[in-house]
Structure formats: structure tokens, C-alpha cells
N, C-alpha and C. Protein backbone atom coordinates (compact mmCIF):
# COMPACT_ATOMS: atom_id res chain seq x y z
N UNK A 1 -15.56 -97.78 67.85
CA UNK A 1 -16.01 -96.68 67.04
C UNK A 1 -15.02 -95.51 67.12
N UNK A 2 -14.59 -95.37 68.39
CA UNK A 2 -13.72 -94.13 68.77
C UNK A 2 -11.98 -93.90 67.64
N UNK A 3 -11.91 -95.49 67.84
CA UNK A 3 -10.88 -96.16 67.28
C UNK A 3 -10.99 -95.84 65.97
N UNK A 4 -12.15 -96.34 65.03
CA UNK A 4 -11.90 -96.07 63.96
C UNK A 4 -11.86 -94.93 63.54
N UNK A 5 -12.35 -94.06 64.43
CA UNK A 5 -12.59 -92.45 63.67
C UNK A 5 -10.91 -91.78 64.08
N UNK A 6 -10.30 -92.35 64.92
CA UNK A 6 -9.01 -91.83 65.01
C UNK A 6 -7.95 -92.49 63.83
N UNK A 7 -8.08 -93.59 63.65
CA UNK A 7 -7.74 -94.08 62.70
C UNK A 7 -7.79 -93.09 61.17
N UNK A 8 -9.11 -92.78 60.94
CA UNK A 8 -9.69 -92.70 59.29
C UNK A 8 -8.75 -90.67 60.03
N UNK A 9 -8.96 -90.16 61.13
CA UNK A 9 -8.30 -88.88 60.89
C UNK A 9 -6.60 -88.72 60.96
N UNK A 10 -5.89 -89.73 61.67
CA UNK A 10 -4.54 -89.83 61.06
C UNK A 10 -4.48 -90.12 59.72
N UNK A 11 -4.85 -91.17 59.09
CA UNK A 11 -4.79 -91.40 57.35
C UNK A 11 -4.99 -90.18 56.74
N UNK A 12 -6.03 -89.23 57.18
CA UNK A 12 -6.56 -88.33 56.27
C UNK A 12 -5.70 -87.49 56.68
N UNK A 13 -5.02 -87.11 57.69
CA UNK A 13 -3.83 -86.55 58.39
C UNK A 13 -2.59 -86.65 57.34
N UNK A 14 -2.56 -87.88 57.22
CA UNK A 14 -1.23 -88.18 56.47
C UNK A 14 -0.93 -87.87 55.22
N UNK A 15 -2.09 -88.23 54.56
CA UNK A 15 -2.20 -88.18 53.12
C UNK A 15 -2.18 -86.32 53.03
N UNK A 16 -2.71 -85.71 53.72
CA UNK A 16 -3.03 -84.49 53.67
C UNK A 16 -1.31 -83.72 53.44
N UNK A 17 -0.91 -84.61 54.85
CA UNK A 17 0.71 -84.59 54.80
C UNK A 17 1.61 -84.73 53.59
N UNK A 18 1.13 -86.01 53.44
CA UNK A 18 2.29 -86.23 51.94
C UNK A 18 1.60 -85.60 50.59
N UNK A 19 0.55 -84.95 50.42
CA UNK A 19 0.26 -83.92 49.40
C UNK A 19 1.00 -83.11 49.26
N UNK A 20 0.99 -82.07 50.65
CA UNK A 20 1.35 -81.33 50.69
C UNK A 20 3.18 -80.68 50.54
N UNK A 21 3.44 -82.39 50.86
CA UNK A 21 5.60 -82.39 50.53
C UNK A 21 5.64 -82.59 49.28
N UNK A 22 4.67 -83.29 48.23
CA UNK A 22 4.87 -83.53 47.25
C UNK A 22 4.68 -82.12 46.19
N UNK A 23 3.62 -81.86 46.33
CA UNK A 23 3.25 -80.20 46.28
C UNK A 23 5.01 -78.86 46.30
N UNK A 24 5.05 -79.20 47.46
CA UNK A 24 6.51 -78.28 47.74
C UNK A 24 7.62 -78.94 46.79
N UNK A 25 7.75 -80.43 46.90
CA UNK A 25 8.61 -81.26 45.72
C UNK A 25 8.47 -80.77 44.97
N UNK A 26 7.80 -80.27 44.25
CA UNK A 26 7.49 -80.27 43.05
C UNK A 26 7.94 -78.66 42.29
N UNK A 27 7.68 -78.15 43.02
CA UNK A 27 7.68 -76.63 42.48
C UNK A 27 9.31 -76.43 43.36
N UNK A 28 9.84 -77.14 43.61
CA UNK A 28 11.79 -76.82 43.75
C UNK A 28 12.43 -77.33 42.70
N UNK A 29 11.17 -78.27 41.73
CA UNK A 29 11.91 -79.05 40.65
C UNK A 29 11.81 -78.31 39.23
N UNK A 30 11.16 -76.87 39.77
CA UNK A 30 10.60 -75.75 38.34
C UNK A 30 12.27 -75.48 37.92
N UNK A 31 11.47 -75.49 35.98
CA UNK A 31 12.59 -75.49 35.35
C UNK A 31 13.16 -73.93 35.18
N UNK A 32 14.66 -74.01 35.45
CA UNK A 32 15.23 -72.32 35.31
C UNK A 32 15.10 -72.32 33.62
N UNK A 33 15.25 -71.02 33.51
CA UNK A 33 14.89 -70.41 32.52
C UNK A 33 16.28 -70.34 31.60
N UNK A 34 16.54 -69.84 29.90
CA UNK A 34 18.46 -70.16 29.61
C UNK A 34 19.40 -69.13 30.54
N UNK A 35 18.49 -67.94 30.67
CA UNK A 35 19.23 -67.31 31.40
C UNK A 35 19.65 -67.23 32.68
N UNK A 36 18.89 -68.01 33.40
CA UNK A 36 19.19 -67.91 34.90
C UNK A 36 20.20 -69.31 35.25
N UNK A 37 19.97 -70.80 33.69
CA UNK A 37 21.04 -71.53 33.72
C UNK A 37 22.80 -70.76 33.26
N UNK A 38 22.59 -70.31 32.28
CA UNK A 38 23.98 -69.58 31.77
C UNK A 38 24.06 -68.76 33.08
N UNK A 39 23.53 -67.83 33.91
CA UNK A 39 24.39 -67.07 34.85
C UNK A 39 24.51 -67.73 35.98
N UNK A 40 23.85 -69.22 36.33
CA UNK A 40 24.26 -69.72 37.20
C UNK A 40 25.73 -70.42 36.90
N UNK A 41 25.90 -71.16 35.72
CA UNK A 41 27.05 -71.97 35.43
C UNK A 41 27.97 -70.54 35.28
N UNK A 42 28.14 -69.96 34.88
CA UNK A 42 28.79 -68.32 34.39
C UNK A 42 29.84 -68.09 35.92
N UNK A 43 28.49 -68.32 37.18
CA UNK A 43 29.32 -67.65 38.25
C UNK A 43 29.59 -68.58 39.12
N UNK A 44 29.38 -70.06 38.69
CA UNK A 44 30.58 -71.23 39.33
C UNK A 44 31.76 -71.16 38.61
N UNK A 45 31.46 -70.82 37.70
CA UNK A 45 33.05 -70.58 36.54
C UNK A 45 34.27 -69.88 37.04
N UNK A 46 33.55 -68.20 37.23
CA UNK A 46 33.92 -67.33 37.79
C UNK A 46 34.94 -67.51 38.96
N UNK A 47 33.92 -67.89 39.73
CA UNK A 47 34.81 -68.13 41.18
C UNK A 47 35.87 -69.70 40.85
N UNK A 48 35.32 -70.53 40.41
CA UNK A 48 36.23 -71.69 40.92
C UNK A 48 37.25 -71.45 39.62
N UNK A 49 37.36 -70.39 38.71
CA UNK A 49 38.36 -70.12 37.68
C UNK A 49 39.16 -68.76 38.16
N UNK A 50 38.36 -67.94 38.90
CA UNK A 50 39.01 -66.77 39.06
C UNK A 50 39.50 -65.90 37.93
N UNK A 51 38.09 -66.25 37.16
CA UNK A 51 37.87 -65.02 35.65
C UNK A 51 37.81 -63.74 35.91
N UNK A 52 38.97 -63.16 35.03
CA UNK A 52 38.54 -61.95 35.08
C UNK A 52 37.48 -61.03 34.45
N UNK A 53 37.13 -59.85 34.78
CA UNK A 53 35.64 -59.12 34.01
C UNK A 53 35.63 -59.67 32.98
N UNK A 54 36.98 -59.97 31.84
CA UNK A 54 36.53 -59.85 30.75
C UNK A 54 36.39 -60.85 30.07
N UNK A 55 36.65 -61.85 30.70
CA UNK A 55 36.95 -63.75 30.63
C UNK A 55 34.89 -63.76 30.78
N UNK A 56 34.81 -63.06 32.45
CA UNK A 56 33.64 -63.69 32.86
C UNK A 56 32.43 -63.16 31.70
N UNK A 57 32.49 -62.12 31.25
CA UNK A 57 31.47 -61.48 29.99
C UNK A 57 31.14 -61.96 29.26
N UNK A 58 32.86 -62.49 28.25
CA UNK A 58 32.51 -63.70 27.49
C UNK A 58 32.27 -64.85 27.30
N UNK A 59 32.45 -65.41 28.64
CA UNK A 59 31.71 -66.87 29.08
C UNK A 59 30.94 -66.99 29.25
N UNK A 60 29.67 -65.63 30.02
CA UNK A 60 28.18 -65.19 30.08
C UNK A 60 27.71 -65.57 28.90
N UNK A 61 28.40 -65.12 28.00
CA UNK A 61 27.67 -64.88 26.64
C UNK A 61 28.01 -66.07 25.99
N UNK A 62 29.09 -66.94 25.91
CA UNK A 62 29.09 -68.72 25.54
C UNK A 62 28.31 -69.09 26.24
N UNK A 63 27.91 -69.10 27.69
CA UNK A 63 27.00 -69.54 28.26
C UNK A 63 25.48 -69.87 27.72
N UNK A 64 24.94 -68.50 27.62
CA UNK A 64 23.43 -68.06 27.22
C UNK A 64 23.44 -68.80 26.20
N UNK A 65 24.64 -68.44 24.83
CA UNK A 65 23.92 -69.37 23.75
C UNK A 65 24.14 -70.74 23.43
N UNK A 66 25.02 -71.17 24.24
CA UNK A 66 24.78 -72.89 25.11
C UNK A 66 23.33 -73.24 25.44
N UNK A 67 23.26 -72.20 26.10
CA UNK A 67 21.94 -72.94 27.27
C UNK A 67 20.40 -72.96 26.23
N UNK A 68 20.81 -72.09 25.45
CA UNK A 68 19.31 -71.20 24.41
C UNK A 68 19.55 -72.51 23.21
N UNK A 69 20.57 -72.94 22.57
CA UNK A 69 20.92 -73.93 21.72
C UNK A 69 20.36 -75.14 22.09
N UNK A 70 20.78 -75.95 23.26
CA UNK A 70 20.17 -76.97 24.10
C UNK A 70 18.90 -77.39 24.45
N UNK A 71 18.29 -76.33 24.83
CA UNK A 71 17.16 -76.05 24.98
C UNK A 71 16.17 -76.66 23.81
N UNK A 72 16.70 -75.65 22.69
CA UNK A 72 15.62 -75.68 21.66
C UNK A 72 16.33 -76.70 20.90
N UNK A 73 17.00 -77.56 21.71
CA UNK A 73 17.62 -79.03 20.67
C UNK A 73 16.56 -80.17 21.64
N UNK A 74 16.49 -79.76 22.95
CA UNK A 74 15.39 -80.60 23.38
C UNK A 74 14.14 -80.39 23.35
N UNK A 75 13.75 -79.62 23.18
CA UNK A 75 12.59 -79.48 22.77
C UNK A 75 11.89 -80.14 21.33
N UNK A 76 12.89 -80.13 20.24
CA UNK A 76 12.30 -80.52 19.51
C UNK A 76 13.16 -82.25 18.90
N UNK A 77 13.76 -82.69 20.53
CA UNK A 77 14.30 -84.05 20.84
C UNK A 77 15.20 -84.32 19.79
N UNK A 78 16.23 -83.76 19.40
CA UNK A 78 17.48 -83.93 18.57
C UNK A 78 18.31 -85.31 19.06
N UNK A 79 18.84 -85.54 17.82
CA UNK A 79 19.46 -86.61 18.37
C UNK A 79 20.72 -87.05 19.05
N UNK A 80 21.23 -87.56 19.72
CA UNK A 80 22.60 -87.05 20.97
C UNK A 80 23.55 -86.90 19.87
N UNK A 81 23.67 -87.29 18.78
CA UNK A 81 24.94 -86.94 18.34
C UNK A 81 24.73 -85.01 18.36
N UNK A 82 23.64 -84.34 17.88
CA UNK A 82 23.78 -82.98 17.80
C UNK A 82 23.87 -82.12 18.94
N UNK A 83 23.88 -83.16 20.12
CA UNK A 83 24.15 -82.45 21.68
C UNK A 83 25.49 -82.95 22.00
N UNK A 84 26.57 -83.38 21.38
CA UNK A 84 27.32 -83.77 21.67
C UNK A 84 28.42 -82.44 20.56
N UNK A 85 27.77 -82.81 19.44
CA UNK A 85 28.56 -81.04 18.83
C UNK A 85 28.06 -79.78 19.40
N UNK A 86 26.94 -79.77 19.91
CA UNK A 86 26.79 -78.53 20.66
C UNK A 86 27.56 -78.24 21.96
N UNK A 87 28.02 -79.45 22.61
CA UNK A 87 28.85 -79.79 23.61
C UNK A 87 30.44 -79.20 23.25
N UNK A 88 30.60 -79.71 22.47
CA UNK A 88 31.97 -79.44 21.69
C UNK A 88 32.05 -78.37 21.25
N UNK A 89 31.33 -77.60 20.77
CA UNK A 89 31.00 -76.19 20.04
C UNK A 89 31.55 -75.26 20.74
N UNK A 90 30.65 -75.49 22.43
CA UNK A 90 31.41 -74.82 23.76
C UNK A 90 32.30 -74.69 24.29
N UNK A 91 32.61 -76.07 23.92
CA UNK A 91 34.31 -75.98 24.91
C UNK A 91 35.15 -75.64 23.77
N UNK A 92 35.11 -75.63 22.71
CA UNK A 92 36.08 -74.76 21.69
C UNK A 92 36.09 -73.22 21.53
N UNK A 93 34.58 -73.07 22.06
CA UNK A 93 34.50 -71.08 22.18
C UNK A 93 35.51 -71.42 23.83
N UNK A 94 34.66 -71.99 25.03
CA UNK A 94 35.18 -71.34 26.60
C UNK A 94 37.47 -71.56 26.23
N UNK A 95 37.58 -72.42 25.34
CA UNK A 95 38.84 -72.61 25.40
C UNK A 95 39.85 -71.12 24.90
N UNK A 96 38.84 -70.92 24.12
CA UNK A 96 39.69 -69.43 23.51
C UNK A 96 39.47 -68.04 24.44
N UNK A 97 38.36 -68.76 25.10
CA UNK A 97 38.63 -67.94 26.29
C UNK A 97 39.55 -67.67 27.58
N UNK A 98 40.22 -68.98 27.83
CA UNK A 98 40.47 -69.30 28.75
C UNK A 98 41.90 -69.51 29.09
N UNK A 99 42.53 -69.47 29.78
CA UNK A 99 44.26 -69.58 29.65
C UNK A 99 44.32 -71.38 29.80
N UNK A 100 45.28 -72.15 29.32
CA UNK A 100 45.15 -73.28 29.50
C UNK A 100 45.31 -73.95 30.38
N UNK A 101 45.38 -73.23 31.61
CA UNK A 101 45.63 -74.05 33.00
C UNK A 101 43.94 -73.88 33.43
N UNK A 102 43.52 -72.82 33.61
CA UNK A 102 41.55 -72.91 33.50
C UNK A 102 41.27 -73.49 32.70
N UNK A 103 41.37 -74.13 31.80
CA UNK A 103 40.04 -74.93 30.36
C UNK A 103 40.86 -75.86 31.03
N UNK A 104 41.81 -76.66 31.43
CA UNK A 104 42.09 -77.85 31.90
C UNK A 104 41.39 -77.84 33.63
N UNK A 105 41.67 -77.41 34.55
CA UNK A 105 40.64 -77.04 35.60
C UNK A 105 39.46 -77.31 35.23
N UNK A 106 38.52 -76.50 34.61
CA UNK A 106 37.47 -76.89 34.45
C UNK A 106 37.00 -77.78 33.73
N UNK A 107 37.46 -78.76 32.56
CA UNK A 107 37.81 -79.67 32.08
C UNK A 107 37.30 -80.47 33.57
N UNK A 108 38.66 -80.59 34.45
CA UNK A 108 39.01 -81.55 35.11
C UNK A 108 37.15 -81.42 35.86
N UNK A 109 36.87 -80.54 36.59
CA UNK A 109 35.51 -80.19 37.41
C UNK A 109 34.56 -81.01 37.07
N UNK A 110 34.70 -80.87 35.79
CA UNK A 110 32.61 -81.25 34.88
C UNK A 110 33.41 -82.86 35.00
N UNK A 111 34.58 -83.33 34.86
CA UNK A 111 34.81 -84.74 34.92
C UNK A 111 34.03 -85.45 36.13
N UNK A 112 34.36 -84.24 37.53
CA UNK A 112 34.24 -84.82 38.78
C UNK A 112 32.74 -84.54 38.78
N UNK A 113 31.75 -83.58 37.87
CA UNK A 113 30.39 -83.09 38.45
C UNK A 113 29.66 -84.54 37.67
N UNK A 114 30.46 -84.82 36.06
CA UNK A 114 29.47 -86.22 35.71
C UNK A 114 29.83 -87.44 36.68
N UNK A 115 30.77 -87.49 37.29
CA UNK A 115 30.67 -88.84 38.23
C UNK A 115 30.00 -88.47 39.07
N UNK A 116 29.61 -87.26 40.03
CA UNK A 116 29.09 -87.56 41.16
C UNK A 116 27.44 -87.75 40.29
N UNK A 117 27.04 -87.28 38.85
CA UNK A 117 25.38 -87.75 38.88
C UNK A 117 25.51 -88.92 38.39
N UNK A 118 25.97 -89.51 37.62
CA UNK A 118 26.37 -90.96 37.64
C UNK A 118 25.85 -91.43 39.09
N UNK A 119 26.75 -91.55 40.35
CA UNK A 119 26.47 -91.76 41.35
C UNK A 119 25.33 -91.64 42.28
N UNK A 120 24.85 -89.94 41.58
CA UNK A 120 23.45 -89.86 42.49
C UNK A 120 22.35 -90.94 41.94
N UNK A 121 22.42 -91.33 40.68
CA UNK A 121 21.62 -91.94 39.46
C UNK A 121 21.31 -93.34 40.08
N UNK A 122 22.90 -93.76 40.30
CA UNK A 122 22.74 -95.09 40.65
C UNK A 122 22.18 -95.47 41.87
N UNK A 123 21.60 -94.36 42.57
CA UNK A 123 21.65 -95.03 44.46
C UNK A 123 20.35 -95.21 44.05
């Protein structure tokens, strides 16, 4: 008897447990908002480009209406070819931004950021 009641309070222990990680899972997986994506990508740019004020302003602002474009292309589930010109759209504004040794740099980056999710994808 003793047995089973220790039993049924670890299970209820556990489960209580894995609610509660799933719970925390879950709300680290809340979606950022366009703006808090554009100033996050904005200030990996920044640093691993070493933009200046006035590079980084106008990449803020390619950024935002990247992220605001995308958005409302998934939302109403567009089809990849129109995320693929919206793709392109960008890197023809960040290029005129950019001196051509940065748009090749960062070029090169997003090469290395789609293999590593490729990779995370596959494990």
C-alpha cells in the first residue's frame, strides 16, 4: 500500500514536473514582434559589419520594412516565390548601403547561419 502511494506521488511529481518545463518551453518560444526582429538583426549587422551611424539607420529602416513585409506575407501564406523577391528586394536596398567588402561579408554570414539551421533541422 505504502508502495503504491509513493509510486502514484512521484508520477504526479513528475508530470507536475514536465508541465511545468513545458509551460517555461513555451513562452521562450513567444513570437518577437517586426520591430524587436529588425533591431535585433540591425545590431548583429552593426557589430559583425562595423556600420557606421549612418549605414546602421538605414539598415534599421531596410530592416523594419523586411520584417513588417514578411510578416504580413505569412500571415496571409504567400507563395515562396513572393518571399524569395522580398528576399531579394533586401539585399538590393542593404547593398546600396553597404561598401562591397560588407554586402559580401554578410552575404558570406547568412550562407554560414542557413547551414548551421539546415543542421540544427536535421539532428
Amino acid at each position: 500500500m505504502k508502495t503504491t502511494i509513493l509510486k502514484m506521488l512521484c508520477a504526479a511529481f513528475t508530470l507536475a514536473l514536465t508541465v511545468s518545463l513545458s509551460a517555461q518551453d513555451s513562452s521562450l518560444k513567444e513570437k518577437k514582434s517586426e520591430e524587436e526582429v529588425a533591431a535585433n538583426q540591425t545590431e548583429i549587422m552593426a557589430i559583425d559589419l562595423d556600420l557606421t551611424p549612418e549605414q546602421t539607420e538605414k539598415i534599421s529602416e531596410i530592416n523594419l520594412d523586411f520584417a513588417k513585409k514578411v510578416k504580413e506575407a505569412k500571415d496571409r501564406k504567400a507563395p515562396e516565390n513572393e518571399f524569395k523577391t522580398l528576399y531579394q528586394n533586401r539585399d538590393d536596398s542593404v547593398q546600396t548601403v553597404l561598401t562591397q567588402e560588407q554586402f559580401t561579408s554578410w552575404k558570406g554570414n547568412r550562407g554560414q547561419q542557413k547551414k548551421q539551421q539546415k543542421n540544427n533541422l536535421n539532428k
